[in-house]
C-alpha atoms as a PDB file:
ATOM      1  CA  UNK A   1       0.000   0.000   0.000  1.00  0.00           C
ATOM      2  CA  UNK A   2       1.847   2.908  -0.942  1.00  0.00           C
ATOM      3  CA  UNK A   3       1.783   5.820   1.469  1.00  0.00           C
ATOM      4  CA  UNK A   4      -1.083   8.749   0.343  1.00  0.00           C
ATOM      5  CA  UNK A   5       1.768  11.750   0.004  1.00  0.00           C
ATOM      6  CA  UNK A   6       3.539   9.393  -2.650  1.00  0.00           C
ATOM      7  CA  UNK A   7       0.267   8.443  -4.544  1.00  0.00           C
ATOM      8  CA  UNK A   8      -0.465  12.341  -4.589  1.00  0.00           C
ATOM      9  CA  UNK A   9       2.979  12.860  -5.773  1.00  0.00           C
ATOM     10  CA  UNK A  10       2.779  10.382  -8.900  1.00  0.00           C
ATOM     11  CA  UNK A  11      -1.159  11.941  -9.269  1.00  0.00           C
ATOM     12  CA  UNK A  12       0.574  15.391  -9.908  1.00  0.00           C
ATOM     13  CA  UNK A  13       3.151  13.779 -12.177  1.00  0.00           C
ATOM     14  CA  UNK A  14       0.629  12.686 -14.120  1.00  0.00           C
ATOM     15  CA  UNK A  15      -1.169  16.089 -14.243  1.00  0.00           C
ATOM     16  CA  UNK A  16       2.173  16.813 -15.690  1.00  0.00           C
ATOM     17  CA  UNK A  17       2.964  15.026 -18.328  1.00  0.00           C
ATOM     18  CA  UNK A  18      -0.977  14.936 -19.398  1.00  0.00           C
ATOM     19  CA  UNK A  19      -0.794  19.106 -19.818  1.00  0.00           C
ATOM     20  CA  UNK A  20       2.487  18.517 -21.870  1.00  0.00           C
ATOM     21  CA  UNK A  21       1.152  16.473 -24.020  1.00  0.00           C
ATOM     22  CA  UNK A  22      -1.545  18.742 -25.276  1.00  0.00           C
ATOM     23  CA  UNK A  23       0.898  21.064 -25.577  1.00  0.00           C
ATOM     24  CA  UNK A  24       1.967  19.163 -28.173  1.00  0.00           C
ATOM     25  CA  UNK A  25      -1.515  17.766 -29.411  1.00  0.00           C
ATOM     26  CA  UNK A  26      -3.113  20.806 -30.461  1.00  0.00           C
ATOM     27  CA  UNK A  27      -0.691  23.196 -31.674  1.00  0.00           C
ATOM     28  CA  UNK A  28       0.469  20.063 -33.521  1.00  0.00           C
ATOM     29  CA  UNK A  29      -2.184  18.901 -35.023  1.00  0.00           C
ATOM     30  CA  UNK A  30      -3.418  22.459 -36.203  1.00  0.00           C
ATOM     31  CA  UNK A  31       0.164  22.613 -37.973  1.00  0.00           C
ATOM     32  CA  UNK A  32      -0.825  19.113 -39.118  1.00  0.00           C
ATOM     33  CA  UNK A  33      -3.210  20.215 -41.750  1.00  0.00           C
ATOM     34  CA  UNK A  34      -2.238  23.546 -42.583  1.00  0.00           C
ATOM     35  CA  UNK A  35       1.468  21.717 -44.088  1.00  0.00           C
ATOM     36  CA  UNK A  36      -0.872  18.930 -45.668  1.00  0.00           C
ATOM     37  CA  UNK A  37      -3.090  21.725 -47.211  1.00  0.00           C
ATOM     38  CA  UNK A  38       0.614  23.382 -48.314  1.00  0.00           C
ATOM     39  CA  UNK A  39       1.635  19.993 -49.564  1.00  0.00           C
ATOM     40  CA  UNK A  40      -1.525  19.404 -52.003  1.00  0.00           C
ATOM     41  CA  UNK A  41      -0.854  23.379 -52.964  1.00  0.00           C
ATOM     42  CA  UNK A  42       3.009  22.370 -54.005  1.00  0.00           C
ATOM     43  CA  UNK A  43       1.695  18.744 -55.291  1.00  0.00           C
ATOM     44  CA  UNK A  44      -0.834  20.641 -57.299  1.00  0.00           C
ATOM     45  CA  UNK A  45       1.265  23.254 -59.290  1.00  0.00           C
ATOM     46  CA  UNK A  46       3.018  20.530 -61.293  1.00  0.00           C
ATOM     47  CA  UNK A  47       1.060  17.186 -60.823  1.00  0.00           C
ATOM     48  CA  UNK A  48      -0.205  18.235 -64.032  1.00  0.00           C
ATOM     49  CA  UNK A  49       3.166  17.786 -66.268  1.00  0.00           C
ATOM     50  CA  UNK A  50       2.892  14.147 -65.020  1.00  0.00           C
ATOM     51  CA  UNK A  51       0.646  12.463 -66.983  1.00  0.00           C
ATOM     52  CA  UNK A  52      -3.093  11.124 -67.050  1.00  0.00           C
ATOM     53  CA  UNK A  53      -2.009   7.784 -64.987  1.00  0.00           C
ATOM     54  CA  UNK A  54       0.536   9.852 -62.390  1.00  0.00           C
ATOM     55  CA  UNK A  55      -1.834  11.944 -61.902  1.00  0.00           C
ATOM     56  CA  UNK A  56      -4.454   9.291 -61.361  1.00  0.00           C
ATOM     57  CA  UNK A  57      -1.837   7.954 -58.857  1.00  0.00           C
ATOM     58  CA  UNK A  58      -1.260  11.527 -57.152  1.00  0.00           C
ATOM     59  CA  UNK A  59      -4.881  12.238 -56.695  1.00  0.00           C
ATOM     60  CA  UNK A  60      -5.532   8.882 -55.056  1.00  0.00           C
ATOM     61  CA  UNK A  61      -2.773   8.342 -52.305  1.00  0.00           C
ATOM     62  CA  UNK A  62      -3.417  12.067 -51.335  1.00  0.00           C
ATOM     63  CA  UNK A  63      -7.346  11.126 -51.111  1.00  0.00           C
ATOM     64  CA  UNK A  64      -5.454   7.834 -48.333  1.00  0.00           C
ATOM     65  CA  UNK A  65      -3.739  10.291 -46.885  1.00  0.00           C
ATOM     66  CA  UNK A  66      -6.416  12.795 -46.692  1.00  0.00           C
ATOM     67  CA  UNK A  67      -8.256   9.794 -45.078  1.00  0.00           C
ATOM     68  CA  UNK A  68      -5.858   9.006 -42.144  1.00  0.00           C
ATOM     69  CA  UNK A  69      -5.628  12.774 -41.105  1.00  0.00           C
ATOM     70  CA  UNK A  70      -8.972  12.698 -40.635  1.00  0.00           C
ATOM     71  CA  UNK A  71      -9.066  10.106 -38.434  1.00  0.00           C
ATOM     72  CA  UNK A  72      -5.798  11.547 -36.404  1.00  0.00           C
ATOM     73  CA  UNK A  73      -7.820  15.004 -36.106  1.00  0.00           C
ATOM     74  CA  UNK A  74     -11.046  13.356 -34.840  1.00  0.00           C
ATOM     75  CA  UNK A  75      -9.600  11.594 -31.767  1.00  0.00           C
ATOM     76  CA  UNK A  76      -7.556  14.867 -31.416  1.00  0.00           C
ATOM     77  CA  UNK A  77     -10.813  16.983 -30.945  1.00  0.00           C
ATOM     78  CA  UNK A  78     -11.994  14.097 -28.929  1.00  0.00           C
ATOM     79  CA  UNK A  79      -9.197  14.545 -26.856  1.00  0.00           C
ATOM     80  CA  UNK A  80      -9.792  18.119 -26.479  1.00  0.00           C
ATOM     81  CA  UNK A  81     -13.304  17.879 -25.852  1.00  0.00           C
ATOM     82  CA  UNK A  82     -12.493  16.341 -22.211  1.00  0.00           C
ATOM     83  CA  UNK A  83      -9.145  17.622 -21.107  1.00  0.00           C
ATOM     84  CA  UNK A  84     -10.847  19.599 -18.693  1.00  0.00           C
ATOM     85  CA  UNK A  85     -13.041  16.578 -17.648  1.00  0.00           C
ATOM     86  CA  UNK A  86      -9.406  14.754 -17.160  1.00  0.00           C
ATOM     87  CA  UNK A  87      -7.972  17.494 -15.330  1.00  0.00           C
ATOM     88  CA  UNK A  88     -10.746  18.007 -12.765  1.00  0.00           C
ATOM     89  CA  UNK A  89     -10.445  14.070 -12.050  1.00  0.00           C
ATOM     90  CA  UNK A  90      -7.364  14.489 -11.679  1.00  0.00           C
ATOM     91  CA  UNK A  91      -7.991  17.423  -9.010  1.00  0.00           C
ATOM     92  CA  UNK A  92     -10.084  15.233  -7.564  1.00  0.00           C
ATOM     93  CA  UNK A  93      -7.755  12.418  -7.153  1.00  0.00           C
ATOM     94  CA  UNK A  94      -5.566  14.186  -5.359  1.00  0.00           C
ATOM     95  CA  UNK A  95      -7.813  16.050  -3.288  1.00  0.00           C
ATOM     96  CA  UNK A  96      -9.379  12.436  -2.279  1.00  0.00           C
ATOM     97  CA  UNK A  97      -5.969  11.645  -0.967  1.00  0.00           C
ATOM     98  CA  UNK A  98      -5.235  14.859   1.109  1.00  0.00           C
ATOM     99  CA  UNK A  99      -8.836  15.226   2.221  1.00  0.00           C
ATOM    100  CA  UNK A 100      -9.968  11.725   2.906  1.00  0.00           C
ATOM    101  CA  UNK A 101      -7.643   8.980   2.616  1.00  0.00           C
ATOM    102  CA  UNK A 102      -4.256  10.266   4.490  1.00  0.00           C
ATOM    103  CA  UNK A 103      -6.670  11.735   7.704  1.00  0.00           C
ATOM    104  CA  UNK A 104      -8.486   8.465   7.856  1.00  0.00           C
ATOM    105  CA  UNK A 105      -5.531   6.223   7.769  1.00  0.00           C
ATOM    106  CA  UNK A 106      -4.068   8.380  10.142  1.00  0.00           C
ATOM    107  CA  UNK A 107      -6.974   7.144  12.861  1.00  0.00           C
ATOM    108  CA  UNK A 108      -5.955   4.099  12.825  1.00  0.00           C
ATOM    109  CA  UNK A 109      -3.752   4.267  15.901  1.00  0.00           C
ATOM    110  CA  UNK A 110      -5.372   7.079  17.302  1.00  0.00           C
ATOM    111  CA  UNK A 111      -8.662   4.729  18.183  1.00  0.00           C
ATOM    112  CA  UNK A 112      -6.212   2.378  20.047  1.00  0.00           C
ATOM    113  CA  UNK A 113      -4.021   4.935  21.751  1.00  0.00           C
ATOM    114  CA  UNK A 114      -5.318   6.723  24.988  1.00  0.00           C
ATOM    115  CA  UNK A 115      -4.739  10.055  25.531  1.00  0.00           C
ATOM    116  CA  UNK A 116      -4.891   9.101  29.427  1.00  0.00           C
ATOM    117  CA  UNK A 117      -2.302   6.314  30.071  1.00  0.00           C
ATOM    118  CA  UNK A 118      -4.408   5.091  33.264  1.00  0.00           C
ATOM    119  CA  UNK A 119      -6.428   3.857  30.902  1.00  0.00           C
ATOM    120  CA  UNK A 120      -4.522   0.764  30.844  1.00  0.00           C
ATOM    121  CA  UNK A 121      -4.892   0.062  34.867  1.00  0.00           C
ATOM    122  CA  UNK A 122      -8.526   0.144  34.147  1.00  0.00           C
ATOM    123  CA  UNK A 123     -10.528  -3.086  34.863  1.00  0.00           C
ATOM    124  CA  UNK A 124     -13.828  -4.840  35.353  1.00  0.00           C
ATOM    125  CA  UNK A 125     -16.543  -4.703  33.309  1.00  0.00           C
ATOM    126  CA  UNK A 126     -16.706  -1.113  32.379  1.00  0.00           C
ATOM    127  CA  UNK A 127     -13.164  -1.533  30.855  1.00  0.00           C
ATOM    128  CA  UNK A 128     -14.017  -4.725  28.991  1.00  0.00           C
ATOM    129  CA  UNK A 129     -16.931  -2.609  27.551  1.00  0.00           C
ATOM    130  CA  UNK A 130     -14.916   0.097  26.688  1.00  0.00           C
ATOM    131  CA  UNK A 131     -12.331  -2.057  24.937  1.00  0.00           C
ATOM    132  CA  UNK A 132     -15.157  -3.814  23.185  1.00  0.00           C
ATOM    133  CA  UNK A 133     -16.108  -0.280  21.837  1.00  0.00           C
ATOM    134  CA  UNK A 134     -12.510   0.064  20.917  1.00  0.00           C
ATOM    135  CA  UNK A 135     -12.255  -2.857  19.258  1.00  0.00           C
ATOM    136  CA  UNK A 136     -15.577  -1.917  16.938  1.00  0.00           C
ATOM    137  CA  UNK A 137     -14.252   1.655  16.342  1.00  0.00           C
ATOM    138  CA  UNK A 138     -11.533   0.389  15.107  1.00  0.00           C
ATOM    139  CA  UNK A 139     -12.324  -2.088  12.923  1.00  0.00           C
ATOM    140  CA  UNK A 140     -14.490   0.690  11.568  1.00  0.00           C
ATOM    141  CA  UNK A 141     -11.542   3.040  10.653  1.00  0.00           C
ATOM    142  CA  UNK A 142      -9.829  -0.034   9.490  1.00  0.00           C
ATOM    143  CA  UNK A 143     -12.461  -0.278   7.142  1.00  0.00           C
ATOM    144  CA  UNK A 144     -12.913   2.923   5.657  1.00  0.00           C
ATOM    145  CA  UNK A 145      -9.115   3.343   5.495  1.00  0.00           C
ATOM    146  CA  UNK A 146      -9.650  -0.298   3.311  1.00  0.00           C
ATOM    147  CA  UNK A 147     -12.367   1.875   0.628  1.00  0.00           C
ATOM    148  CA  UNK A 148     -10.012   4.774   0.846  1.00  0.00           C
ATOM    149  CA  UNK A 149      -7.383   2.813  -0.375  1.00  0.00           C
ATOM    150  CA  UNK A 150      -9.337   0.893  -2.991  1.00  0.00           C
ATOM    151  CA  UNK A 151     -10.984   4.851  -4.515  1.00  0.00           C
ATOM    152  CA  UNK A 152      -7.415   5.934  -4.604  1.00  0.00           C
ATOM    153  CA  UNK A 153      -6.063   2.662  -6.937  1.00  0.00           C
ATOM    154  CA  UNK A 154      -8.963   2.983  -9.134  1.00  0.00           C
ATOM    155  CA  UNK A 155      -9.154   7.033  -9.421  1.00  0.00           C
ATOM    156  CA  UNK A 156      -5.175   6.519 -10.283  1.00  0.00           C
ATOM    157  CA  UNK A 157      -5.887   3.546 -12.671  1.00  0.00           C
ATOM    158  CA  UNK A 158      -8.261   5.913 -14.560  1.00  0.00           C
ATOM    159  CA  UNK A 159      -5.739   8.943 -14.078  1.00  0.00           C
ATOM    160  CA  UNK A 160      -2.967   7.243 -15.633  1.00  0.00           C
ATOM    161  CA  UNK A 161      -5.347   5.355 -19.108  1.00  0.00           C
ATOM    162  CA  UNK A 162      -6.136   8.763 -19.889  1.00  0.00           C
ATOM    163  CA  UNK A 163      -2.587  10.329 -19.333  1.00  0.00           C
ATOM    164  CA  UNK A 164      -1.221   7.601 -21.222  1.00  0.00           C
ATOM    165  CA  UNK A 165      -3.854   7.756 -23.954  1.00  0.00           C
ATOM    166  CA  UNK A 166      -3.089  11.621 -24.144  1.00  0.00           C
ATOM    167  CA  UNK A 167       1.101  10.752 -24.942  1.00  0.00           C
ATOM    168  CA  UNK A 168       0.194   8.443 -27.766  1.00  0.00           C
ATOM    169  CA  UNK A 169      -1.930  10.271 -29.362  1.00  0.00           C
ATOM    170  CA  UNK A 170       0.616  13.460 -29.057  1.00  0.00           C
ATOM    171  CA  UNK A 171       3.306  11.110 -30.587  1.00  0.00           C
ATOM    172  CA  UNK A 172       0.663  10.386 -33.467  1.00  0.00           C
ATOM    173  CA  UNK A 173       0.246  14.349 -34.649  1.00  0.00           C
ATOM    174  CA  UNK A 174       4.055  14.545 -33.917  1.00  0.00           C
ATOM    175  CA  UNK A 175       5.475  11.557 -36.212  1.00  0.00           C
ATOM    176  CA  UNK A 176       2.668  12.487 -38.816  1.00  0.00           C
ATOM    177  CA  UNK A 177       3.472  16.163 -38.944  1.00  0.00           C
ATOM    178  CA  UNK A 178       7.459  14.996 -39.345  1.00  0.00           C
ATOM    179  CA  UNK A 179       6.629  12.653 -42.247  1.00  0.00           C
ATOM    180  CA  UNK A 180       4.498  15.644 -44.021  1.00  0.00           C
ATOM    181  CA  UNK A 181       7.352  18.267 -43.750  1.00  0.00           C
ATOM    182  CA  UNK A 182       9.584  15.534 -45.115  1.00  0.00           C
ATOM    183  CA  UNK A 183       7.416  14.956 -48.105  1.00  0.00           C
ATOM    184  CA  UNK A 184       6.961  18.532 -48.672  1.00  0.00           C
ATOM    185  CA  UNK A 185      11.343  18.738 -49.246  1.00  0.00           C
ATOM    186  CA  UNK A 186      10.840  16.006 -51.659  1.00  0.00           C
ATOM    187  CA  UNK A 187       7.932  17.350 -54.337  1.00  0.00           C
ATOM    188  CA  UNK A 188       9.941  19.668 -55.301  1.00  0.00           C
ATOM    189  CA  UNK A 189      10.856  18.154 -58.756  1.00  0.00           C
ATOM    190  CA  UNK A 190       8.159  17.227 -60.746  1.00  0.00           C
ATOM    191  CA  UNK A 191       9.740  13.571 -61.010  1.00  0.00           C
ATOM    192  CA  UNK A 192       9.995  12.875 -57.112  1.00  0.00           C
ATOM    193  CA  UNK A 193       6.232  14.155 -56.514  1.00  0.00           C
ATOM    194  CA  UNK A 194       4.775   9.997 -57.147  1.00  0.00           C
ATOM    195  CA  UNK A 195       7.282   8.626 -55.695  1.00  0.00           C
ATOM    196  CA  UNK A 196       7.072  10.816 -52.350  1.00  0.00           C
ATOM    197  CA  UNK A 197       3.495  10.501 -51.848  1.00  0.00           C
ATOM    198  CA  UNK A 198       3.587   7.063 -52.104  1.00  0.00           C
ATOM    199  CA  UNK A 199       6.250   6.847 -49.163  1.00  0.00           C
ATOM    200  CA  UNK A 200       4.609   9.595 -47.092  1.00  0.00           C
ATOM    201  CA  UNK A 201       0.794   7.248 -47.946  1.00  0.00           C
ATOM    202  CA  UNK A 202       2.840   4.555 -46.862  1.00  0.00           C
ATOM    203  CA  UNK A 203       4.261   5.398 -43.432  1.00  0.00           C
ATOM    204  CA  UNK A 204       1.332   7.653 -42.524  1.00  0.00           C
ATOM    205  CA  UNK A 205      -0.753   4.345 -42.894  1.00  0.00           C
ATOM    206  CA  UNK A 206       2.054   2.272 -40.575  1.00  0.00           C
ATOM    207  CA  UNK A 207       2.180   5.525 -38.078  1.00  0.00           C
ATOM    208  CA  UNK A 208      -1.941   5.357 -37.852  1.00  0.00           C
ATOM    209  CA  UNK A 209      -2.723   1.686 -37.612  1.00  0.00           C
ATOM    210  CA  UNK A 210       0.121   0.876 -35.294  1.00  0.00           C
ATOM    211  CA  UNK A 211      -0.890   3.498 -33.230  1.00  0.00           C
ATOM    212  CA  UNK A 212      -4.351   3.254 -33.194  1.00  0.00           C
ATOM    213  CA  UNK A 213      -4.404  -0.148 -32.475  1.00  0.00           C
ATOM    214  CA  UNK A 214      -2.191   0.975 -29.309  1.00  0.00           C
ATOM    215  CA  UNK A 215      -4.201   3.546 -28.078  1.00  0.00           C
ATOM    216  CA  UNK A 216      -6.750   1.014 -28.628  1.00  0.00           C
ATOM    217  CA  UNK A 217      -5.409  -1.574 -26.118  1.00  0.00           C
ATOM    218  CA  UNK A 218      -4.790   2.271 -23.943  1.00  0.00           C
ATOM    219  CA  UNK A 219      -8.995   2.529 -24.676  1.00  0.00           C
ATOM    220  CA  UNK A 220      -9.525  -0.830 -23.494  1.00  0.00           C
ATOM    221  CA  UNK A 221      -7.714  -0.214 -19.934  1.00  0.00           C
ATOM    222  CA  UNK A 222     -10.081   3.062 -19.555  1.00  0.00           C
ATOM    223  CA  UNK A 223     -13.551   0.888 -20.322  1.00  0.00           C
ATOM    224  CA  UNK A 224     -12.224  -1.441 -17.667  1.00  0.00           C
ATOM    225  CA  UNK A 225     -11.206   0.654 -15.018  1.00  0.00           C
ATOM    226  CA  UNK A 226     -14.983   2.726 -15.272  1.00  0.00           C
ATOM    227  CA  UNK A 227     -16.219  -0.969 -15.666  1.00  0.00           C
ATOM    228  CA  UNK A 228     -15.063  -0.896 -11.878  1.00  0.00           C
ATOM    229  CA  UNK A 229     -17.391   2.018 -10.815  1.00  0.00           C
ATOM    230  CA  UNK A 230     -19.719  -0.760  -9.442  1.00  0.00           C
ATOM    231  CA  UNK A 231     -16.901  -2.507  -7.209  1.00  0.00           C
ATOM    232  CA  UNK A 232     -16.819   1.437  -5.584  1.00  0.00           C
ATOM    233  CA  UNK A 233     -20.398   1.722  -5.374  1.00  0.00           C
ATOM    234  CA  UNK A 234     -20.100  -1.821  -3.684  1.00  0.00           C
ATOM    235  CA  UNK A 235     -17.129  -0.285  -1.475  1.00  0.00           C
ATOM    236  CA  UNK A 236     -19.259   2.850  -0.558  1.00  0.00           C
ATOM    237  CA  UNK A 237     -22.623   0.814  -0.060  1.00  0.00           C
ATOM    238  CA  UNK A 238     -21.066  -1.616   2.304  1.00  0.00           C
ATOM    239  CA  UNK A 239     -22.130  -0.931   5.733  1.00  0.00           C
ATOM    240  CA  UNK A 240     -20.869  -4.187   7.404  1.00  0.00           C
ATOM    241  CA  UNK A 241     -18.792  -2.288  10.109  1.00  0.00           C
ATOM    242  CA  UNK A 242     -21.322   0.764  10.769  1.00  0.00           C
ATOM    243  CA  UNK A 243     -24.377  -0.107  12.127  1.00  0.00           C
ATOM    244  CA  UNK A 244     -27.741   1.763  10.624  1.00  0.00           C
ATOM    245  CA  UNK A 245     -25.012   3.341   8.151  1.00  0.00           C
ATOM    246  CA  UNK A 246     -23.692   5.330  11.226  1.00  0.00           C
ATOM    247  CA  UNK A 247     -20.360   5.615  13.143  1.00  0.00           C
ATOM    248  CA  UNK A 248     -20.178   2.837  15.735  1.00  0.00           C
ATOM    249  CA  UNK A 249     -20.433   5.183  19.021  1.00  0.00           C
ATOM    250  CA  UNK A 250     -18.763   4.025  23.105  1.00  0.00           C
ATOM    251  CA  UNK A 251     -22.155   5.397  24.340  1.00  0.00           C
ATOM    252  CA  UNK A 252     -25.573   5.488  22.864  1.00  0.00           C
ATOM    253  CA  UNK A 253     -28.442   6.024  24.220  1.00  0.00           C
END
């Protein structure tokens, strides 16, 4: 069980690395299409000169590679549509581990530790009911320190999918936008212009299906931890060690 003030320290590393990454994402992919819409502009001063069937060839793999930016841009405004979401979970995370979970576990001890010593020279009945009461108090912190600690792995399980989703997909827009500013060196001569749309078609499609497919698996993690959200409504629901839903009390009555 790691401590609450390192689990709020890896939360805010995470916060982190998920702002850098749109740092990269959107400014990135906004560059993204204005260098494809100045690579068609190049491509289509002298596609032209090329031929009926070059052409042909020209129009099509920048249609494919129209086609994959498309898909790169709409889980990019995706992504943008719930940073903030992300970010206020992630506020919440930590604020779930200095508000709740570090000043419950913290009772622990305190339910079995006097602040009168004499305590312990106490005996007879009214001592063995008070250390009954003791007993049920602190199974009671026990257990809430138990659902404190099982909200703070799954809040961080969600924390880190969508961090992690975030980084892929800014390494997507990045590798994409480096492979378009390459092609746009190479169409420079009418002769190159096929054959460096047919490598940029080519390694865009590699770039975009290996990557989806791992933001996929990065997907996949995210549906299962939310899948979870009834395990913590089980957690919070669970009123085993309170009885009547309350706060087992030394003297009722």
């Amino acid at each position: 069980m790691a401590p609450a003030n390192e689990l709020e320290q890896a939360i805010l590393e995470q916060k982190s690395m998920f702002l850098d990454a749109f740092q990269a994402i959107e400014p990135g992919a906004e560059l993204l299409v204005a260098k494809f819409n100045e690579l068609v502009g190049e491509v289509g001063q002298s596609a032209w000169l090329l031929g009926p069937a070059a052409t042909f060839m020209v129009r099509r793999d920048l249609g494919d590679i129209r086609d994959a930016l498309e898909q790169v841009i709409a889980k990019v405004k995706y992504a943008l549509a719930h940073q903030v979401p992300v970010l206020s979970l992630i506020s919440a995370g930590v604020g779930w581990l200095a508000e709740v979970k570090r000043p419950v576990s913290n009772l622990s001890v305190a339910t079995v530790r006097p602040d009168n010593m004499n305590f312990a020279k106490w005996i007879g009945d009214a001592a063995n009911a008070y250390n009954a009461g003791v007993a049920i108090q602190r199974a009671a912190v026990d257990e809430v320190t138990t659902k404190a600690e099982f909200i703070s792995k799954w809040l961080f399980d969600v924390i880190t999918a969508n961090v992690d989703y975030a980084i892929g997909l800014a390494k997507v827009v990045t590798d994409v936008l480096g492979r378009i500013i390459q092609a746009l060196l190479k169409v420079g001569g009418v002769i190159t212009i096929p054959w460096a749309l047919v490598q940029l078609e080519e390694s865009i499609g590699d770039i975009v299906e290996g990557s989806f497919n791992y933001l996929l698996t990065i997907e996949q993690r995210l549906y299962d931890a939310l899948a979870r959200m009834r395990d913590v409504a089980g957690q919070i629901a669970d009123h085993s060690k309170f009885p009547n839903g309350k706060w087992p009390q030394m003297v009722t009555g």
